[in-house]
Protein backbone atom coordinates (compact mmCIF):
# COMPACT_ATOMS: atom_id res chain seq x y z
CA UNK A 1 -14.32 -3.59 -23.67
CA UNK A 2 -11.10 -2.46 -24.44
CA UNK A 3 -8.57 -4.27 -26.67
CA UNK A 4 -5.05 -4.10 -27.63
CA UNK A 5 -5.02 -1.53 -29.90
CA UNK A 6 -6.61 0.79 -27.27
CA UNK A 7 -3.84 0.00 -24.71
CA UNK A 8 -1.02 0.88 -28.03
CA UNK A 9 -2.06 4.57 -27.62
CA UNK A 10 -0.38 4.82 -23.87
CA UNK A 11 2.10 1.64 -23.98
CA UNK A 12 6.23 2.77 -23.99
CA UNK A 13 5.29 5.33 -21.74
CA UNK A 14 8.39 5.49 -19.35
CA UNK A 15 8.06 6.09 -15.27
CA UNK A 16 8.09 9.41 -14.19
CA UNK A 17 11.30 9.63 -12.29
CA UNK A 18 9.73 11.24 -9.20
CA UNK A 19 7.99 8.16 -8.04
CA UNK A 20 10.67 6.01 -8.51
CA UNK A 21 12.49 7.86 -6.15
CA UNK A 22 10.35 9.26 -3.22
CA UNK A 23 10.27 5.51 -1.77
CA UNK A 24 7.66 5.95 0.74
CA UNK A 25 4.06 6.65 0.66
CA UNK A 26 1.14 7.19 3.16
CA UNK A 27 -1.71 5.80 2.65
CA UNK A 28 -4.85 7.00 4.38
CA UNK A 29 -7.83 5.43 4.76
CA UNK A 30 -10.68 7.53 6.08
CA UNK A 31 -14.64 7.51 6.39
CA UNK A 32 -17.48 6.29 7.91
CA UNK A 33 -15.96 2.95 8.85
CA UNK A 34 -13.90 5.56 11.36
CA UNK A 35 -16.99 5.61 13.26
CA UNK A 36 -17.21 1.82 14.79
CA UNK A 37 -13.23 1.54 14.04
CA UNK A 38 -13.84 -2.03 14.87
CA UNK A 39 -12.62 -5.37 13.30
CA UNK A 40 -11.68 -9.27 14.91
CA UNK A 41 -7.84 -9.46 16.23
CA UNK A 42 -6.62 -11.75 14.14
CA UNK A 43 -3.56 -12.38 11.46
CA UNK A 44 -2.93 -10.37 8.74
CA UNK A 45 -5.26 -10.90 5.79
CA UNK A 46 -2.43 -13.29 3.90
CA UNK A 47 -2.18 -15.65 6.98
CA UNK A 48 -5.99 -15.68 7.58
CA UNK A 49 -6.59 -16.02 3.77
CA UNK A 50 -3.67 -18.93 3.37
CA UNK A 51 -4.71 -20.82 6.91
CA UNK A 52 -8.51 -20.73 6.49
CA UNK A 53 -9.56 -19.77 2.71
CA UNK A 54 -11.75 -16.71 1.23
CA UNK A 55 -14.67 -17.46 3.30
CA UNK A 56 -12.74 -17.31 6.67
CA UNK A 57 -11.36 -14.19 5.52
CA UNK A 58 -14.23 -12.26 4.65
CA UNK A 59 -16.23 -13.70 7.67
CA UNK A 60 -13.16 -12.53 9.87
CA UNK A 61 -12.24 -9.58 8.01
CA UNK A 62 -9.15 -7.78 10.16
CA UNK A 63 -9.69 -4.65 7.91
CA UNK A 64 -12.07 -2.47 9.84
CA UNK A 65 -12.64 -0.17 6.47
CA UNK A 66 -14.81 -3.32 5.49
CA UNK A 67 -17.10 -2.67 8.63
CA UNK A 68 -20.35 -2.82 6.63
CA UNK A 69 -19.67 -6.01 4.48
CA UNK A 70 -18.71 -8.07 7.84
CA UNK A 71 -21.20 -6.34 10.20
CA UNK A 72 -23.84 -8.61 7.80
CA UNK A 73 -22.54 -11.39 7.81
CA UNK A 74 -24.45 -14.06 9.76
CA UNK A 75 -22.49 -14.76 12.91
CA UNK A 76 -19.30 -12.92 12.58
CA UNK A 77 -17.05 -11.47 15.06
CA UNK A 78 -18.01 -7.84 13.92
CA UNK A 79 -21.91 -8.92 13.31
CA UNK A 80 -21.71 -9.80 17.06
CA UNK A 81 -20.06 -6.91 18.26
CA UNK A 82 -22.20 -4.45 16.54
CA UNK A 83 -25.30 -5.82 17.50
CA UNK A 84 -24.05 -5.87 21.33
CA UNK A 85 -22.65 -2.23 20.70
CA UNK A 86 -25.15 -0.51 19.17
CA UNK A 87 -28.09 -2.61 18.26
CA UNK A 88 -29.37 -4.81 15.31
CA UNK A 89 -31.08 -2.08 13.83
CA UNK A 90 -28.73 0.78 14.02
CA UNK A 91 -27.80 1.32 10.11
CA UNK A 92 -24.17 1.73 8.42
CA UNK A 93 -25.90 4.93 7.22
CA UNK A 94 -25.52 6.15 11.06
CA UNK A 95 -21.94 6.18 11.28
CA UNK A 96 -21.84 8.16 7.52
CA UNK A 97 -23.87 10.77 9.41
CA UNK A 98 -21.87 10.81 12.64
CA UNK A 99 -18.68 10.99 10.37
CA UNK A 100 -19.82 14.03 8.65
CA UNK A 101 -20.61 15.53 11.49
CA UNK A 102 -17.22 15.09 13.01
CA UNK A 103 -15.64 15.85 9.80
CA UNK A 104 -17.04 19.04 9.22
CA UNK A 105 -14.12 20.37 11.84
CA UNK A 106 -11.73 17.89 11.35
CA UNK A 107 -7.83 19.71 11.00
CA UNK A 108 -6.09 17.25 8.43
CA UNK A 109 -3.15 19.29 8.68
CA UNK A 110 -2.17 16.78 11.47
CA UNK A 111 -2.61 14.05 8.41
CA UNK A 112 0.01 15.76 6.84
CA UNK A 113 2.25 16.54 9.04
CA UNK A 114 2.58 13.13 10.34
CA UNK A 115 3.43 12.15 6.95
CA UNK A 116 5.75 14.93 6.12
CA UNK A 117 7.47 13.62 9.74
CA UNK A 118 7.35 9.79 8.57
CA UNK A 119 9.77 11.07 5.13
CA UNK A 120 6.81 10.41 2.79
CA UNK A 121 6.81 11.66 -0.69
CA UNK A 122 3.75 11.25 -1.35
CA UNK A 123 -0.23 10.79 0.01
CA UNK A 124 -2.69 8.17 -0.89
CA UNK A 125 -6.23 9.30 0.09
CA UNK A 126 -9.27 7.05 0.10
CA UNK A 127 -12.05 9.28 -1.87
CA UNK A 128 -13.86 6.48 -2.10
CA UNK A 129 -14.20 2.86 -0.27
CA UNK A 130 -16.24 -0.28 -1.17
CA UNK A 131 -18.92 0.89 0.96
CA UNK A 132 -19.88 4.11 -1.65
CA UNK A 133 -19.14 7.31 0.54
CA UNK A 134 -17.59 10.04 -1.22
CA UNK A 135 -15.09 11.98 1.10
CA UNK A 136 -15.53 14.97 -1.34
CA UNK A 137 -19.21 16.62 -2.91
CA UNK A 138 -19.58 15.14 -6.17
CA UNK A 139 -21.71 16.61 -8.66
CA UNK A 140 -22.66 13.13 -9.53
CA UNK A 141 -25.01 11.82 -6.86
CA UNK A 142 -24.83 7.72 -6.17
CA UNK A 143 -27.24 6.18 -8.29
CA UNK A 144 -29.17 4.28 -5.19
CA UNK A 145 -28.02 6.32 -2.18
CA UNK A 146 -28.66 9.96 -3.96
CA UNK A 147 -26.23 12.39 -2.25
CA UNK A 148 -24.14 9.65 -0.23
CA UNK A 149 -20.94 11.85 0.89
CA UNK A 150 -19.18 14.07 2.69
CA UNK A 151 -20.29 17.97 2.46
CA UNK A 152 -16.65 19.04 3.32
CA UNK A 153 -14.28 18.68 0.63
CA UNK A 154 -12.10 16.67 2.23
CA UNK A 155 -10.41 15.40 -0.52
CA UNK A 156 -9.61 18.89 -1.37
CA UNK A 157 -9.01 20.18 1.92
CA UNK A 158 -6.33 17.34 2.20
CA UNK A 159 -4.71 17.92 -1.20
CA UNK A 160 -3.82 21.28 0.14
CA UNK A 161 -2.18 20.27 3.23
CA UNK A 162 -0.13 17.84 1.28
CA UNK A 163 1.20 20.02 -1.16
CA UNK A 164 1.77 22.46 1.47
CA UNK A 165 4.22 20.38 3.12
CA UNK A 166 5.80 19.63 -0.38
CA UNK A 167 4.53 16.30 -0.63
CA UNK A 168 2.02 15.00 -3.70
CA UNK A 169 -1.42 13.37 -3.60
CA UNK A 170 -2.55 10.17 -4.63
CA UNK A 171 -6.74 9.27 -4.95
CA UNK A 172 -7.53 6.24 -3.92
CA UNK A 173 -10.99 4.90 -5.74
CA UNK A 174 -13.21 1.95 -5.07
CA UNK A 175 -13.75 1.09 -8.77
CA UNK A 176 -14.77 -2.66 -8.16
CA UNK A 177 -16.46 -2.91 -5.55
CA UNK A 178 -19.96 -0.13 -4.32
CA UNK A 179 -21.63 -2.27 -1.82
CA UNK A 180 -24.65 -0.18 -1.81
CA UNK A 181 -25.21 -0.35 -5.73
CA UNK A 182 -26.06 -3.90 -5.83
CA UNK A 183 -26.73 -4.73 -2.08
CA UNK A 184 -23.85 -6.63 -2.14
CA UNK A 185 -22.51 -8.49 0.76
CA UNK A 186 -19.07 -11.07 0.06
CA UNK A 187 -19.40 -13.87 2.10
CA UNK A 188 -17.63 -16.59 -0.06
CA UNK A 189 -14.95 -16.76 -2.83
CA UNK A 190 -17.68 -16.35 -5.48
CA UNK A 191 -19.05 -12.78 -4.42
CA UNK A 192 -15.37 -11.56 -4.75
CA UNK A 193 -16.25 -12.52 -8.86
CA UNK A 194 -20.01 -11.30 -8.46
CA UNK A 195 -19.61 -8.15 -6.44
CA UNK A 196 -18.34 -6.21 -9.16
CA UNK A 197 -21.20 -4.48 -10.44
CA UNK A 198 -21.64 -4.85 -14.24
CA UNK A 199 -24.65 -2.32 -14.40
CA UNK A 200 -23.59 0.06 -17.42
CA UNK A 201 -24.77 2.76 -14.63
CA UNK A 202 -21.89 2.17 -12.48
CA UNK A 203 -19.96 2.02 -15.03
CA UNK A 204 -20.65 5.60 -16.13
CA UNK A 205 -20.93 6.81 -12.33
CA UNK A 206 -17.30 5.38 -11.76
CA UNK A 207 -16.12 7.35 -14.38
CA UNK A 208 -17.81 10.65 -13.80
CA UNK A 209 -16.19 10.32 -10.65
CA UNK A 210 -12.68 9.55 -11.84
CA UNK A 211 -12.93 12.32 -14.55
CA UNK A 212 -14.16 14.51 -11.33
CA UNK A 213 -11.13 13.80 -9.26
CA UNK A 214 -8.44 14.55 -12.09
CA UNK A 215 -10.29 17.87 -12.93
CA UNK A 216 -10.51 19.30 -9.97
CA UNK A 217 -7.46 17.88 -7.84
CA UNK A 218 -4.97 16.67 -10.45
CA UNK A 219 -3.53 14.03 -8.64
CA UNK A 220 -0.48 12.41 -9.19
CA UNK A 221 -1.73 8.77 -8.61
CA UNK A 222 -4.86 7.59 -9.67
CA UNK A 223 -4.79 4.83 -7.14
CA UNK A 224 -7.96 1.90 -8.11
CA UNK A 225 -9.32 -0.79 -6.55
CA UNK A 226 -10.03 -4.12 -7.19
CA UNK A 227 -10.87 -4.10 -11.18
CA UNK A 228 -13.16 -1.69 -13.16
CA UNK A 229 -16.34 -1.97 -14.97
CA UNK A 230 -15.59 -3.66 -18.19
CA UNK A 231 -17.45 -1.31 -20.39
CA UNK A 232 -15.03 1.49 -19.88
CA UNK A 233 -12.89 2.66 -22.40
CA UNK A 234 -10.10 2.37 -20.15
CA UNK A 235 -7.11 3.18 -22.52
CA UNK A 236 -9.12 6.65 -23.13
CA UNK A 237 -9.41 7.06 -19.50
CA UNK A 238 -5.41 6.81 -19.48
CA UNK A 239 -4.33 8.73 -22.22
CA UNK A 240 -6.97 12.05 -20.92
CA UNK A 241 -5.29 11.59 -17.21
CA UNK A 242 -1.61 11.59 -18.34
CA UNK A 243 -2.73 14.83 -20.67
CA UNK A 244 -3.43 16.45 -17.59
CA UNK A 245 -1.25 14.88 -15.34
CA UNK A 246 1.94 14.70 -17.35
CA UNK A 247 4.13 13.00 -14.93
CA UNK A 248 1.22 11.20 -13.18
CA UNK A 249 1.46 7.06 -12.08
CA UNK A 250 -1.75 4.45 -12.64
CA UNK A 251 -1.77 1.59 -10.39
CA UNK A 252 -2.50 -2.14 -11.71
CA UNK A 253 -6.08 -2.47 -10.10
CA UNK A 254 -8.12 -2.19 -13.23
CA UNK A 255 -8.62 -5.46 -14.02
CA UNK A 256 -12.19 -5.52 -16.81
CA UNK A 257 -14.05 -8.54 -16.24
CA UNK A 258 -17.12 -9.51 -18.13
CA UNK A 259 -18.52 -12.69 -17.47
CA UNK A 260 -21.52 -12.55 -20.34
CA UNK A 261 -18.22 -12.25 -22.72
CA UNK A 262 -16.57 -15.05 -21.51
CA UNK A 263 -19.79 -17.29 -21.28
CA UNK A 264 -19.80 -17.64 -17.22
CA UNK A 265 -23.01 -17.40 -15.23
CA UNK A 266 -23.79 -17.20 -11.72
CA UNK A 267 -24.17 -20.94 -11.46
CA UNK A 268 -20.94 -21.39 -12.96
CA UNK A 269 -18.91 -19.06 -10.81
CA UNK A 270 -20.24 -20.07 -7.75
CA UNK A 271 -19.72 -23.92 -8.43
CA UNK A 272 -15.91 -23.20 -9.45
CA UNK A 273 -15.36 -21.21 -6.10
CA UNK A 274 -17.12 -23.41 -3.92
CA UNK A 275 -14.26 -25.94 -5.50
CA UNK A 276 -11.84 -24.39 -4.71
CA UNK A 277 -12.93 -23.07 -1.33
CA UNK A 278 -13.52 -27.22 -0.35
CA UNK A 279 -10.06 -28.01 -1.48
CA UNK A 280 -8.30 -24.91 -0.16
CA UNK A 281 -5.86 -26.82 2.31
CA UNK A 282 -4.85 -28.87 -1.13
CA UNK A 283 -3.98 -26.21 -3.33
CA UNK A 284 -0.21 -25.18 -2.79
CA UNK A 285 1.16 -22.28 -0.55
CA UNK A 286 1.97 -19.98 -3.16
CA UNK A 287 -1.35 -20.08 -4.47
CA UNK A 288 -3.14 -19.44 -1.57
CA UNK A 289 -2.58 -15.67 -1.60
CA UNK A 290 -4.47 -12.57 -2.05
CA UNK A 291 -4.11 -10.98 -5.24
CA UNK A 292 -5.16 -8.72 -7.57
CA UNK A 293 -5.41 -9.32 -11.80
CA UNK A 294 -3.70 -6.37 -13.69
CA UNK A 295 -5.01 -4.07 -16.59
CA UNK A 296 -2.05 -4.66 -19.51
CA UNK A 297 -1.09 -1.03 -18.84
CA UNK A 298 0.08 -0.21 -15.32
CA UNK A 299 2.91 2.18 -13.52
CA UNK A 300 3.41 -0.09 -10.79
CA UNK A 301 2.26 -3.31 -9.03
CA UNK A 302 0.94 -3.09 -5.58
CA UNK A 303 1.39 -6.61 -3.77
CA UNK A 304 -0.78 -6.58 -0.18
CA UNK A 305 0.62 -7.49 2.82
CA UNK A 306 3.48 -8.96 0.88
CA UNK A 307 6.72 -8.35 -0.47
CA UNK A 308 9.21 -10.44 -2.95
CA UNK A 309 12.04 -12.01 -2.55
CA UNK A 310 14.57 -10.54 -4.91
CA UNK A 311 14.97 -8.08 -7.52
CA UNK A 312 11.56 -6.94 -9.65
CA UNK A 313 12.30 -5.11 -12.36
CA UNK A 314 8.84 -3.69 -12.73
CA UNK A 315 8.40 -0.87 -10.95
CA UNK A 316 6.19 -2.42 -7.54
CA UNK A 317 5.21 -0.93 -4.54
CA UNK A 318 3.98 -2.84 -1.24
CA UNK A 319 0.99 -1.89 0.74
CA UNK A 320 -0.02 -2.58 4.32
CA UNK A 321 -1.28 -0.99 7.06
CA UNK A 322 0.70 -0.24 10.43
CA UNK A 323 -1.24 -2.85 11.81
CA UNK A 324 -3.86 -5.26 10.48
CA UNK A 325 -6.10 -3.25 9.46
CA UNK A 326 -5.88 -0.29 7.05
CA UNK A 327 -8.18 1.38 8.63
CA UNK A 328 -8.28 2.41 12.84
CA UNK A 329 -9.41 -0.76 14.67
CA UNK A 330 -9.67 0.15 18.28
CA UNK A 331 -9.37 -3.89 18.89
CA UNK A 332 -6.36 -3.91 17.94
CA UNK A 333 -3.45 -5.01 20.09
CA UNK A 334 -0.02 -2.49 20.62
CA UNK A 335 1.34 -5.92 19.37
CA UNK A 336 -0.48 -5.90 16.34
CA UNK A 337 1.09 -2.79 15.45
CA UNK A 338 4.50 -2.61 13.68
CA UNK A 339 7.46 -1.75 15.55
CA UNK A 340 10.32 1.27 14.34
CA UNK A 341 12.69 -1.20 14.09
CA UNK A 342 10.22 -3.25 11.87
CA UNK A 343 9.06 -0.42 9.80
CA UNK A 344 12.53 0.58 9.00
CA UNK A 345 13.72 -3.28 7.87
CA UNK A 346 10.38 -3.16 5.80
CA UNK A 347 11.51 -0.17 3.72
CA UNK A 348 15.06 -0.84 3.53
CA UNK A 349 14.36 -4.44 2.16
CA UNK A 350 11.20 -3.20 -0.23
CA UNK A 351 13.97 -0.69 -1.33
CA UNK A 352 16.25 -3.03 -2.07
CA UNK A 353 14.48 -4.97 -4.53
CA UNK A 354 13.13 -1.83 -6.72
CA UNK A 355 9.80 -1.07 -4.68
CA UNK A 356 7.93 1.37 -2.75
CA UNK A 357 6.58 1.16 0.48
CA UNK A 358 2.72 2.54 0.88
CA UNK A 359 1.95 2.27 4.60
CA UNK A 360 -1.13 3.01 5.90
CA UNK A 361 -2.73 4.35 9.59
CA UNK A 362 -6.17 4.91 9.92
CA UNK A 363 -7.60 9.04 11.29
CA UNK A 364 -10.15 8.99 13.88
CA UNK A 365 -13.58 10.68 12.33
CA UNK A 366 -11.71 14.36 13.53
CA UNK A 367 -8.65 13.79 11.60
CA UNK A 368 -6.13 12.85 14.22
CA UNK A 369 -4.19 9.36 14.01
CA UNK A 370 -4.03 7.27 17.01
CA UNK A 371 -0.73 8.07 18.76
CA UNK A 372 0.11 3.99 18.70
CA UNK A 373 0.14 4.18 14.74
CA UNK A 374 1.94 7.61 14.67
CA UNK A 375 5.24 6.45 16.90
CA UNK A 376 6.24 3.80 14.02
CA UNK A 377 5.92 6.42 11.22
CA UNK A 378 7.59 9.17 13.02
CA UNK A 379 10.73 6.84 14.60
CA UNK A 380 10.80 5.87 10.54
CA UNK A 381 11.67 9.48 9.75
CA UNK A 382 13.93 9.99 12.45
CA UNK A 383 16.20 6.91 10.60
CA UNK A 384 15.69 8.83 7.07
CA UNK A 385 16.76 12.23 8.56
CA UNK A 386 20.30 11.10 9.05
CA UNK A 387 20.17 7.78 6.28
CA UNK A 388 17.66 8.64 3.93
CA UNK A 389 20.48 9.76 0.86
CA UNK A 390 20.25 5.77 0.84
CA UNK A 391 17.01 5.62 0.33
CA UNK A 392 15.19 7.99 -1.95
CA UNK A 393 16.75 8.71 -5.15
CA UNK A 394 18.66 5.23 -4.84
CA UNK A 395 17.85 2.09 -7.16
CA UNK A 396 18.65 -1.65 -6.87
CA UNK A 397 22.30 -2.79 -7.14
CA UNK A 398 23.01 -5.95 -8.59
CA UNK A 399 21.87 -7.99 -5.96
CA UNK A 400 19.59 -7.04 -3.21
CA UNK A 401 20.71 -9.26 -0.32
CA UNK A 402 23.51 -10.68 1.75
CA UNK A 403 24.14 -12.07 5.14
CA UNK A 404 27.35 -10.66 7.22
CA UNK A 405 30.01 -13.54 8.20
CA UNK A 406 28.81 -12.60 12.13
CA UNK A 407 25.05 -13.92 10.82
CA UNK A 408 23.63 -9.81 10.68
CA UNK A 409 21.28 -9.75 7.45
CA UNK A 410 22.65 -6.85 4.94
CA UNK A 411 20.53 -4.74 2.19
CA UNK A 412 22.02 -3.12 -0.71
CA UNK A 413 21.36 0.09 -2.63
CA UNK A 414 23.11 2.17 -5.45
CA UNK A 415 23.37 5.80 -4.61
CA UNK A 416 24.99 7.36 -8.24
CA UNK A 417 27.79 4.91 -8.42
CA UNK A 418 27.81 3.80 -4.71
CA UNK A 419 26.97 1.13 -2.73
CA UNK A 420 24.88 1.38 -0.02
CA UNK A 421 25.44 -1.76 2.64
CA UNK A 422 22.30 -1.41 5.19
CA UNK A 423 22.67 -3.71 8.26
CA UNK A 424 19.37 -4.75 9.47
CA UNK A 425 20.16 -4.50 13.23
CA UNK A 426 23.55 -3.98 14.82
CA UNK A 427 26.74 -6.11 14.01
CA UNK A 428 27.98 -7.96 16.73
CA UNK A 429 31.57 -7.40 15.93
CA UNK A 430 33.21 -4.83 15.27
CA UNK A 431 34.36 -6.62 11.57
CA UNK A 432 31.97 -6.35 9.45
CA UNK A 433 32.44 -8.93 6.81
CA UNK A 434 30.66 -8.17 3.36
CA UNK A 435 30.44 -11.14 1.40
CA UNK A 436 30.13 -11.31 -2.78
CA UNK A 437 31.84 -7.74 -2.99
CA UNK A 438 35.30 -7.14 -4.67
CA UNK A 439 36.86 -3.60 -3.80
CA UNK A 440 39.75 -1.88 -5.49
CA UNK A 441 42.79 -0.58 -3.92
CA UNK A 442 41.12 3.14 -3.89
CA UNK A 443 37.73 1.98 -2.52
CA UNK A 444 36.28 3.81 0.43
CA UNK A 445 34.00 3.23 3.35
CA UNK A 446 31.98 5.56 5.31
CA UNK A 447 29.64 5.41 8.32
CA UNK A 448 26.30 8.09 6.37
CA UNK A 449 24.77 8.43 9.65
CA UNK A 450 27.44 10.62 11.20
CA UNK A 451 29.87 10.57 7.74
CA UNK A 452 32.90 8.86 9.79
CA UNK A 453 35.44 7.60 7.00
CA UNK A 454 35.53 3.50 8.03
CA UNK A 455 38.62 1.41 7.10
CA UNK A 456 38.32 -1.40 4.39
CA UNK A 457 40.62 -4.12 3.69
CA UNK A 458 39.94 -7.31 1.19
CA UNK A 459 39.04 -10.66 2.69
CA UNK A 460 38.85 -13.95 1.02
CA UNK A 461 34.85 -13.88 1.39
CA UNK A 462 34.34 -10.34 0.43
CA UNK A 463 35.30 -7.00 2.16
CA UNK A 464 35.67 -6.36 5.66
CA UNK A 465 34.94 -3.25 6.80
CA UNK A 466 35.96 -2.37 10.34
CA UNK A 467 33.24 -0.57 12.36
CA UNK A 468 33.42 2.24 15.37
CA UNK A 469 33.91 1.08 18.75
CA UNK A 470 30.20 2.10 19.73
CA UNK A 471 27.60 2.69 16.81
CA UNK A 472 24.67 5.13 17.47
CA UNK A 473 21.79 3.16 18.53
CA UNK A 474 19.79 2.53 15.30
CA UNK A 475 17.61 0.07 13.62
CA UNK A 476 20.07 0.10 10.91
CA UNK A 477 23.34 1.39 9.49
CA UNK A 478 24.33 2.36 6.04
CA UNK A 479 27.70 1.77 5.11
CA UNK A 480 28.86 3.45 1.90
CA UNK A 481 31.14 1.87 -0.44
CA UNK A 482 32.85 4.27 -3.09
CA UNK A 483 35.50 3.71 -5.60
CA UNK A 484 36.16 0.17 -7.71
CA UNK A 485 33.49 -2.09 -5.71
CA UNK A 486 32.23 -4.66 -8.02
CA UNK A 487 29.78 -8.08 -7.35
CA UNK A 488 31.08 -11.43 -7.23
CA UNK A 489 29.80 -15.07 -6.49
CA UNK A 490 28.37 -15.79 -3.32
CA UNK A 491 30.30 -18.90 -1.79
């Protein structure tokens, strides 16, 4: 188990400046659960998990990457539908065959490019998921499944097409959960606890397979998760990736949890989460949320499905897919999916408040992304093309949010010594009123989208800053305050 003088040898260690600036990530999730691309249309997994408690949520899973947990579940939606599909008997070790198979030829080029074309910085790749399957050929065969993988190295295969497009790679990894090493199958708020395995086997498999990534693909994210085995010296693990990876990021998904040390048992677990699960309506809102406990040394935070309400000064970065799922449901409604205008509010407000936005779409087994999940992605790097000097390389200003005097909700970022003002929408009049901001006589505006100089007078409430007769259709404009602007008291 580690302790704090482990975690001493890699604490003070500042963020690499890269990540704090990129903004926006991809994330893609990829594997045999692309096969049956299938999971219940329901609300995201905070709504479900808030309305109806863990046991609702795992039995109506919207994440079609957790295919083979809810597929064995007695009578749940994806139970039903792959019995009626393809039979009781046809295995989850099927679709791993039919995904290799398609993956062989697979061109993730395409993966790239649509990221490159979204404004990503960076790639998040899913080596590998809960349910065990390695998307490259480790020399470390799984200790039940033997050699449980992909031939092609796709992890490899996709590293290159990233860096090709001058983007960086981030490994996802699976560390707490391997379905298929302990038969495990989360129906209830206790198996999230009792899923983890704590066979000292895993534990050294895990890390084989961590040391394996940063050897041979040196990426610039080690990306875990839900915890880590607790007999890993995970301060070691650390300190020999940032040797290698200098200017490489750690997520906060390595949460060690040994319940021999504390003195819980199986009895004991499952009593206190059947509790809890009985008196879910009665435990408050902001409690009944999905979350993840952090190692006490992490880059960044990674809230799901979720985002906070003002500034974090802890360097965070939200992740959700482009629709419910993570992975490609084919259920899935085209309202289930997150409109441009959406996706560009999301990062501008994420932004805003010191975080980064990790979205994720879901490849079909040969590599391509459903056109439905590219449009978002590709409309959001339209808007960065012509607004992005807002965006990446910006940081918070002093305070993140503000509504117009016309009722149009405003963002605000610091570009060197400039404020950004991001309108989320168009302005209905033609004065835009900027409340809480003082500006000196020598202050300027400007329109970054087309760089048309904007005039700007002081008003009682703020600044107003008067606006072109016709704006270029846009999610949102940036307005660019230069000169003496300073932040007062909201009214």
């Amino acid at each position: 188990m580690s302790d704090a003088a482990g975690w001493e040898r890699i604490e003070g260690r500042g963020l690499p400046a890269w990540y704090d600036d990129v903004k926006l990530g991809v994330f893609i999730h990829w594997g045999p659960y692309s096969v049956p691309r299938w999971a219940p249309r329901v609300p995201d997994i905070q709504e479900l998990l808030r309305d109806g408690g863990p046991s609702r949520m795992l039995k109506e899973n919207p994440y079609a990457e957790w295919y083979l947990n809810t597929m064995q579940i007695p009578g749940s939606p994806t139970q039903e539908h792959h019995e009626a599909t393809y039979g009781a008997d046809y295995s989850y070790r099927c679709f791993s065959e039919e995904f290799s198979r398609q993956a062989e030829t697979a061109d993730v080029d395409q993966i790239a490019e649509l990221a490159q074309a979204a404004g990503a910085g960076y790639v998040v790749l899913t080596t590998k998921h809960h349910d065990g399957y390695t998307l490259w050929p480790s020399d470390h065969p799984h200790p039940k499944l033997g050699t449980y993988g992909s031939p092609r190295d796709l992890v490899g295969d996709v590293d290159r097409a990233v860096r090709a497009r001058g983007m960086r790679t981030g490994l996802y990894y699976s560390g707490g959960y391997d379905w298929p090493f302990n038969d495990a199958v989360l129906t209830g708020p206790a198996d999230s606890v009792l899923a983890v395995p704590a066979d000292p086997a895993y534990a050294h498999y895990a890390e084989d397979h961590i040391r394996e990534l940063i050897e041979r693909y040196s990426p610039a994210i080690l990306w875990n998760d839900i915890g880590w085995p607790a007999t890993t010296d995970l301060p070691g693990l650390f300190s020999d990736f940032y040797d290698a990876v200098p200017d490489g990021v750690v997520n906060d998904r390595w949460a060690q949890t040994d319940l021999k040390r504390g003195g819980g048992t199986e009895a004991v677990v499952r009593g206190v989460a059947g509790l809890v699960q009985l008196v879910w309506k009665l435990i408050p809102a902001e409690h009944r949320e999905l979350t993840f406990p952090a190692t006490p040394h992490h880059d960044f935070t990674t809230p799901e499905y979720a985002r906070y309400e003002e500034i974090v000064t802890k360097k965070w970065e939200t992740t959700r897919g482009i629709g419910n799922s993570f992975a490609a449901n084919r259920n899935e409604d085209p309202a289930d999916i997150v409109p441009a205008h959406e996706l560009v509010h999301m990062l501008v407000d994420v932004v805003s408040k010191n975080g980064n936005l990790l979205i994720g779409v879901g490849p079909l087994p040969d590599g391509s992304v459903p056109p439905e999940q590219q449009a978002p992605l590709r409309a959001l790097g339209r808007w960065l093309h012509e607004n992005g000097s807002a965006i990446r390389g910006s940081r918070p200003w002093l305070r993140p949010a503000a509504t117009a005097s016309e009722g149009t909700e405003l963002r605000f970022t610091l570009t060197g010594t400039d404020v950004n003002v991001i309108t989320l929408g168009t302005p209905t009049s033609r004065e835009l009123v900027v409340p809480g901001v003082s500006a000196g006589p020598d202050a300027l505006a400007l329109l970054v989208s087309t760089g048309q100089p904007l005039e700007i007078t002081a008003n009682d409430d703020g600044v107003c800053v008067r606006l072109p007769e016709r704006l270029p259709v846009s999610p949102a404009h940036v307005i660019r305050l230069s000169g003496q602007v300073r932040a007062h008291a909201l009214a």
